[in-house]
Structures are given as structure tokens and as C-alpha cells.
Protein backbone atom coordinates (compact mmCIF):
# COMPACT_ATOMS: atom_id res chain seq x y z
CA UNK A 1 -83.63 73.10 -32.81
CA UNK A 2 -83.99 71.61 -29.45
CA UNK A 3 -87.71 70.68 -28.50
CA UNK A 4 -90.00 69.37 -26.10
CA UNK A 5 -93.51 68.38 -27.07
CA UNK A 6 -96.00 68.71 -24.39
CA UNK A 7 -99.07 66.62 -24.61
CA UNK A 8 -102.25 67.17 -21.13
CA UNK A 9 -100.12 67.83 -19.24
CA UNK A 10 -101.39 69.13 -15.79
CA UNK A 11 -101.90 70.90 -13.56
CA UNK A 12 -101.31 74.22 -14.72
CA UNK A 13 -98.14 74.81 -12.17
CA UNK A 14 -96.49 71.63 -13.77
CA UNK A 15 -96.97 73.30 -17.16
CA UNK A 16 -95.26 76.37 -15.77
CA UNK A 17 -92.38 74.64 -14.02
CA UNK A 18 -91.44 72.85 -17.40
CA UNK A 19 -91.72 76.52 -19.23
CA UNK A 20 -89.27 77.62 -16.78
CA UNK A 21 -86.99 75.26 -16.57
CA UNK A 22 -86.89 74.87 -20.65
CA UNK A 23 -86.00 78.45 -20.39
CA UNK A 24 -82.85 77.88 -18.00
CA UNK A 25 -82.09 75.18 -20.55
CA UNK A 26 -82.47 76.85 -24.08
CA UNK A 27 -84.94 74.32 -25.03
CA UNK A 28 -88.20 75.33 -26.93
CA UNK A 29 -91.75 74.36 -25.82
CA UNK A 30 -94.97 73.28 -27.65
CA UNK A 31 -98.28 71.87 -26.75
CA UNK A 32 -99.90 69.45 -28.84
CA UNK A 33 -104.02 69.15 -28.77
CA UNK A 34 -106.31 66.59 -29.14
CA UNK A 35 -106.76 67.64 -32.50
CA UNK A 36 -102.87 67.45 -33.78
CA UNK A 37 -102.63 63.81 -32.12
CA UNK A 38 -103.04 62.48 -35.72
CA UNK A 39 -100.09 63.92 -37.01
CA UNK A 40 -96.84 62.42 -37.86
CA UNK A 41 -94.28 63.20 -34.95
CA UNK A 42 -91.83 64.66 -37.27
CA UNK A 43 -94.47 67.24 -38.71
CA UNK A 44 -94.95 68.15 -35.21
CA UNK A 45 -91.30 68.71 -34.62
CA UNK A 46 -90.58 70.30 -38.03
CA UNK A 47 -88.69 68.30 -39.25
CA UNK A 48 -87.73 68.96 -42.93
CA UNK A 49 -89.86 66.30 -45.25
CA UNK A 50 -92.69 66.36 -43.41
CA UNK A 51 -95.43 68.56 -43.69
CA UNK A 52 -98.96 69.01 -41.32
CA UNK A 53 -102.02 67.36 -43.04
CA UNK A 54 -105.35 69.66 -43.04
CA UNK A 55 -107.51 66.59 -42.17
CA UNK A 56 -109.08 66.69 -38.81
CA UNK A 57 -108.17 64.72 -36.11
CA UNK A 58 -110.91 62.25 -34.80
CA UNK A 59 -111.30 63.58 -31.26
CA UNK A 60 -112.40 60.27 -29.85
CA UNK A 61 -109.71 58.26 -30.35
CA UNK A 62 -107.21 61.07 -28.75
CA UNK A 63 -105.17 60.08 -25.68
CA UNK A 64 -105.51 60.61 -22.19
CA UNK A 65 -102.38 59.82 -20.63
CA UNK A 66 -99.76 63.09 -20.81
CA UNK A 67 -96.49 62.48 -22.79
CA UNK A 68 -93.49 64.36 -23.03
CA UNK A 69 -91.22 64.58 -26.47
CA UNK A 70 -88.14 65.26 -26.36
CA UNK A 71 -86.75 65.93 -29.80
CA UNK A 72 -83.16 66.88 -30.68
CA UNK A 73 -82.46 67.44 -26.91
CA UNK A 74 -79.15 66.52 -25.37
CA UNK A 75 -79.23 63.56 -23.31
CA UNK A 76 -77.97 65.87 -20.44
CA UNK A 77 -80.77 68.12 -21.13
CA UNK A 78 -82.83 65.78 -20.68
CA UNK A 79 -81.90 64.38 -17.36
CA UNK A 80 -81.68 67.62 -16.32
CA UNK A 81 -85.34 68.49 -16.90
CA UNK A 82 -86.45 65.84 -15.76
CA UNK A 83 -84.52 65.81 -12.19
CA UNK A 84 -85.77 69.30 -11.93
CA UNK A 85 -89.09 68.75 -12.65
CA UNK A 86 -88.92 65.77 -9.98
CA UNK A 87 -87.06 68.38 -7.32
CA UNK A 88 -90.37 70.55 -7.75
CA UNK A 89 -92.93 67.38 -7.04
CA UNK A 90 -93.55 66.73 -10.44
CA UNK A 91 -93.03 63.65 -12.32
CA UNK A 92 -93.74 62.51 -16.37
CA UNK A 93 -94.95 59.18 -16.34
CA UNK A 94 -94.79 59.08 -20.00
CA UNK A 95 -91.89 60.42 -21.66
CA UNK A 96 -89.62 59.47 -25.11
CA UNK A 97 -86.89 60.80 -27.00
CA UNK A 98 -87.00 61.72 -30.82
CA UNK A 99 -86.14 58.31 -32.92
CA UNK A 100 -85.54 57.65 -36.41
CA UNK A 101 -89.30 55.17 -36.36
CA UNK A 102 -90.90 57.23 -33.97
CA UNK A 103 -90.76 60.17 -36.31
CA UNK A 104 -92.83 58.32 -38.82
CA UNK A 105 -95.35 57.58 -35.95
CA UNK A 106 -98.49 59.66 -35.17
CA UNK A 107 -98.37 61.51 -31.92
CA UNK A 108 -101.01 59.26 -31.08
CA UNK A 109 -99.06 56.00 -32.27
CA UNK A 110 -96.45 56.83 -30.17
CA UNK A 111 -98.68 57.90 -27.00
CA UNK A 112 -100.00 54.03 -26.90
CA UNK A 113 -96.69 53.00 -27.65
CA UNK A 114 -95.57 54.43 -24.56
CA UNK A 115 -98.31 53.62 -22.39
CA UNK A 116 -98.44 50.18 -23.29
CA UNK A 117 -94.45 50.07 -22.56
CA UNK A 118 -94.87 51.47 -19.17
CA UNK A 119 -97.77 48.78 -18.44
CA UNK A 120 -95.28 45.94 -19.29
CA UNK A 121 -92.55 47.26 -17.55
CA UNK A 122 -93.98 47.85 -14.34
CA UNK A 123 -96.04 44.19 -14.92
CA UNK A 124 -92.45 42.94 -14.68
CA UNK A 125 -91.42 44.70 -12.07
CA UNK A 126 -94.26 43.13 -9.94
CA UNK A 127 -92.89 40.13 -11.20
CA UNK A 128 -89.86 39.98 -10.51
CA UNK A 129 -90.16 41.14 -6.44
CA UNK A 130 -92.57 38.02 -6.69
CA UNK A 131 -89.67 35.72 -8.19
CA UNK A 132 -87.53 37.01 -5.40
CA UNK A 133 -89.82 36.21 -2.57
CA UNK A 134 -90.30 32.96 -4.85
CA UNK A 135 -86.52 32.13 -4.55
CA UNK A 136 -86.21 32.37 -0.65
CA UNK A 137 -88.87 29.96 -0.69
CA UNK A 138 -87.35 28.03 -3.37
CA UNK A 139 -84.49 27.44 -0.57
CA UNK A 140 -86.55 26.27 1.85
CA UNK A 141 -88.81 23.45 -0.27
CA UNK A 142 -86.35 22.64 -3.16
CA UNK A 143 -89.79 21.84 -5.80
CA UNK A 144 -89.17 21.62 -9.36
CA UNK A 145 -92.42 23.40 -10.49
CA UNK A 146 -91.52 26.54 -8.16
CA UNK A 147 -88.16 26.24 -9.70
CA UNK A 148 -89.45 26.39 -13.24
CA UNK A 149 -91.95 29.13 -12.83
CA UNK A 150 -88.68 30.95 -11.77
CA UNK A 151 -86.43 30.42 -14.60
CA UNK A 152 -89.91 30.63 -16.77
CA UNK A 153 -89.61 34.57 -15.37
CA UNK A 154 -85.91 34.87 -16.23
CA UNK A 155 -86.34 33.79 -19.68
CA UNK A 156 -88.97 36.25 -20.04
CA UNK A 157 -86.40 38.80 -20.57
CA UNK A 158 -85.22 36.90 -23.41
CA UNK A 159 -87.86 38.47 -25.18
CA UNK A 160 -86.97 41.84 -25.45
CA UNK A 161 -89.19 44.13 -27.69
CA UNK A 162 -91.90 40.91 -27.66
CA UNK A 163 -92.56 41.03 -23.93
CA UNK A 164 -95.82 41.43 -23.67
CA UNK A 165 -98.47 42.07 -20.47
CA UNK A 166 -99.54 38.83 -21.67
CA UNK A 167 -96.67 36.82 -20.97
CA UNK A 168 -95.98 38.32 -18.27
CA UNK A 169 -99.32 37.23 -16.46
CA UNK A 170 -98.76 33.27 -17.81
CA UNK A 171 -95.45 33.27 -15.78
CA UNK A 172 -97.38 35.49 -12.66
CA UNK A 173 -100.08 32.49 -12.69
CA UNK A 174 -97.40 29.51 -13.04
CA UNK A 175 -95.38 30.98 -10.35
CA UNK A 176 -98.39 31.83 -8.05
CA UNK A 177 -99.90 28.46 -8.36
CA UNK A 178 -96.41 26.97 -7.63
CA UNK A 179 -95.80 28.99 -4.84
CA UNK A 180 -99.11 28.85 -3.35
CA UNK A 181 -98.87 25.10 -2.75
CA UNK A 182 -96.27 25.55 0.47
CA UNK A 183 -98.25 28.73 1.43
């Protein structure tokens, strides 16, 4: 069964658009409250093995942020919604596919995992236009420190899975203080 997990999303109309174009697509809809956000994805996607729990969620530690699942959706599919959605003015800042570990997650679990992800990739991002304004200046001033705080950001991605927001800003502060001595 094909499946996309809805999670606050709004508005309303966004809701709607996403209904509709899931329809066009064959792809079932569900929204997940606050209070299922401590279930294991793959209960919430029924997958076989894994049953709801009757405890009650703790309301106060349930996410903010909306998330799209995707589970057991072509990749096409996929792309597809999501271009639609974006031709209709709507975007999902926090989206995931269906994974073997994320299925053992809780909804929650995999809400922060995905929030935190988008926080260190668009840290990087900022980064990295500041390493490129860093290495027109490099050409100008030829200094070792400037030079280091740049290859300090290209070994960042070294780090795959272990980049962190934390390293992240020790590189952005190396490679500010560097560059702000021939500002």
C-alpha cells in the first residue's frame, strides 16, 4: 500500500491540495495527531509486526514542525507530489521516505531527526557561499589561516552522518575571524 503520512500540516488549502493530488496519484492519505507522535513509524504505516500501543502520548513533548511520510511510494510519485504541491505555492519543509531504521523510530524520533537534518544542511549551505566569497579573497591576499579555514570547511564534508550544527559554526568562526582580518 502506497502512503503518505501527514503530520500539522497547514493551512487547510495545503491539506486539500495534497488530498487531491494523492488522488490523481493512487496514493493513500493519513493524518497523524499529537497524540499518535509516540508511535513507532511502522505501526503508523501498518506495517505487518508492528502493532499501535494504548499508552498515551505525552502531549508536551509533540512536534511542531509539519512532516511528510512517504511510505512505500515510488520515487516518481514522490517527485511528482511534491513538484505539484510546489506548482500550487506550497512547499514541505520537512519530508522523508519510509526506511528500514526509520520504521523502528517514533513519529516523533523521526520528526527531530528531520528537523535537526534540515538545520545542518542549510548551516552548511551558509557556509559554503561564505567559503566562496572566502576563496576570491583568498586570491587576492594569499594568507595561510584564510586558506585553512577553507579546506577546514571542505573537510567538513568528510563527516557525513556526524556533521553536526556544531561543527559547522567552529569552521563559520575560524573562517570569519580569518577573513575579517583583510576586511
Amino acid at each position: 500500500m502506497s502512503l503518505i503520512l501527514i503530520y500539522q500540516m497547514d493551512p487547510m488549502e495545503k491539506q486539500e491540495t495534497l488530498l487531491s493530488i494523492a488522488k490523481d496519484l493512487d496514493l493513500e492519505v493519513k493524518e497523524i495527531s499529537q497524540g499518535e507522535v509516540h508511535q513507532k513509524v511502522g505501526a503508523l504505516v501498518g506495517l505487518e509486526g508492528y502493532k499501535k500501543t494504548d499508552e498515551k502520548g505525552d502531549l508536551s513533548r509533540a512536534p511542531e514542525s509539519e512532516m511528510v511520510l512517504f511510505a512505500n511510494v515510488e520515487r516518481q510519485k514522490i517527485y511528482d507530489t511534491i513538484d505539484r504541491l510546489r506548482e500550487e505555492g506550497y512547499t514541505i519543509p520537512h519530508k522523508a521516505a519510509l526506511t528500514r531504521t526509520t520504521q523502528d523510530w517514533t513519529f516523533r524520533m523521526l520528526v527531530n531527526h528531520i528537523e535537526q537534518e534540515n538545520k545542518t544542511v542549510r548551516a552548511y549551505t551558509r557556509l559554503i557561499s561564505r567559503v566562496k566569497k572566502a576563496e576570491v579573497l583568498q586570491v587576492k591576499v594569499e594568507d595561510k589561516e584564510l586558506q585553512k579555514a577553507i579546506e577546514a570547511a571542505y573537510a567538513l564534508r568528510d563527516l557525513g552522518e556526524d556533521l553536526s550544527e556544531r561543527n559547522i559554526r567552529e569552521v563559520q568562526v575560524q573562517l570569519d575571524e580569518a577573513m575579517a582580518k583583510h576586511v
